[in-house]
Protein backbone atom coordinates (compact mmCIF):
# COMPACT_ATOMS: atom_id res chain seq x y z
CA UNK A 1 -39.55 -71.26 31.64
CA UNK A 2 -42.06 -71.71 28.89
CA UNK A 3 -41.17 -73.47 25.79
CA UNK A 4 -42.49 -71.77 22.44
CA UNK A 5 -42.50 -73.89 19.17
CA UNK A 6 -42.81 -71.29 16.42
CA UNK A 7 -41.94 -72.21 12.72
CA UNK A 8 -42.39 -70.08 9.77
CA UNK A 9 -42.02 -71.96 6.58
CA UNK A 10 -40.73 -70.50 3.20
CA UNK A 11 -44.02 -69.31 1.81
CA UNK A 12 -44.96 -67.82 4.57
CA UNK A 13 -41.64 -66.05 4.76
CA UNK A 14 -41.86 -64.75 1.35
CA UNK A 15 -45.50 -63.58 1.94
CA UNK A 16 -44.69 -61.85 4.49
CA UNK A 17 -41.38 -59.87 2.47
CA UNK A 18 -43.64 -59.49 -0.68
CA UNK A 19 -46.39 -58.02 1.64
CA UNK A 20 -43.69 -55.54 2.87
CA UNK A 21 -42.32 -54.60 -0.43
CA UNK A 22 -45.56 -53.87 -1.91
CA UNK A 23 -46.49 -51.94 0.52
CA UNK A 24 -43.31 -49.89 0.30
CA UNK A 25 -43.62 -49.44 -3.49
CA UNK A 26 -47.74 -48.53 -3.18
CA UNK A 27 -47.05 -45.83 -1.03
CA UNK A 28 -45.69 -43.16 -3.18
CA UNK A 29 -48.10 -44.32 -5.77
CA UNK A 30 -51.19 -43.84 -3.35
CA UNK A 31 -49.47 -39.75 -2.27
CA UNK A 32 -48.25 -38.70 -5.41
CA UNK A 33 -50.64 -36.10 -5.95
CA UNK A 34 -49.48 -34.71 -2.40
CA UNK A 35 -46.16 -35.52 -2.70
CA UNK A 36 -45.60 -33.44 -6.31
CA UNK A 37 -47.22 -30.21 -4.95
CA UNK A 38 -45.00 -30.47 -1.75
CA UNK A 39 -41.93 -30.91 -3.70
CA UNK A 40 -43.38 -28.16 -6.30
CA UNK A 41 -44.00 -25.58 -3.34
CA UNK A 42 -39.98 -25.79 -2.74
CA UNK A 43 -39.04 -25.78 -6.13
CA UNK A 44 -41.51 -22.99 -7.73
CA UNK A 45 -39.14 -19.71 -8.10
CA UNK A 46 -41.22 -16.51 -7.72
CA UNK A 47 -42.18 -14.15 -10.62
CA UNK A 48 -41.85 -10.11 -10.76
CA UNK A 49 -44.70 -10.21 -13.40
CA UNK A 50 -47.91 -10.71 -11.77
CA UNK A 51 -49.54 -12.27 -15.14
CA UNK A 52 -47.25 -14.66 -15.10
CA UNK A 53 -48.35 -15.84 -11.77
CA UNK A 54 -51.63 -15.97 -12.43
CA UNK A 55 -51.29 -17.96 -15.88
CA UNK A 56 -53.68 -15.65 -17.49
CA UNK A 57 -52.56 -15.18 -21.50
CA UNK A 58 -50.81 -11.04 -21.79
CA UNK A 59 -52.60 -8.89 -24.21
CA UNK A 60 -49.32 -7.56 -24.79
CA UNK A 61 -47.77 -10.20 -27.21
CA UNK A 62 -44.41 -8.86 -27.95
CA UNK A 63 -43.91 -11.91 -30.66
CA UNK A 64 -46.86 -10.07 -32.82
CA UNK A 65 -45.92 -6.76 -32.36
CA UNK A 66 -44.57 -4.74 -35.68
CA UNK A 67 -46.23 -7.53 -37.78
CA UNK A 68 -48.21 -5.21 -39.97
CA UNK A 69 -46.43 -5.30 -43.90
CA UNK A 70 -48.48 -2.48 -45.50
């Protein structure tokens, strides 16, 4: 039987969790971009109105309609 001598002293011990915990914390930071369309493909509810969809502005703007005070 071989005898191993290994010591790990305090700062290397806190390296070591401060290396894990920043990794932890970096990782949603580095994948947001991915991460909020994934979570946006479940949570987007689908439209009847085709316009709406598409984001283009409706020419038919129910808000100015019957505005005319002659």
């Amino acid at each position: 039987m071989r005898l191993v001598f290994g010591y790990i002293d305090p700062g290397a011990g806190s390296l070591v969790i401060q290396a894990i915990i920043a990794a932890l914390v970096s990782v949603p930071f580095f994948f947001r971009n991915a991460i909020r369309s994934t979570i946006g493909r479940f949570r987007h509810k689908p439209t009847d109105d085709g316009a709406a969809a598409t984001g283009s502005a409706a020419p038919e703007d129910k808000g100015a309609a019957g505005t005319d005070s002659e």
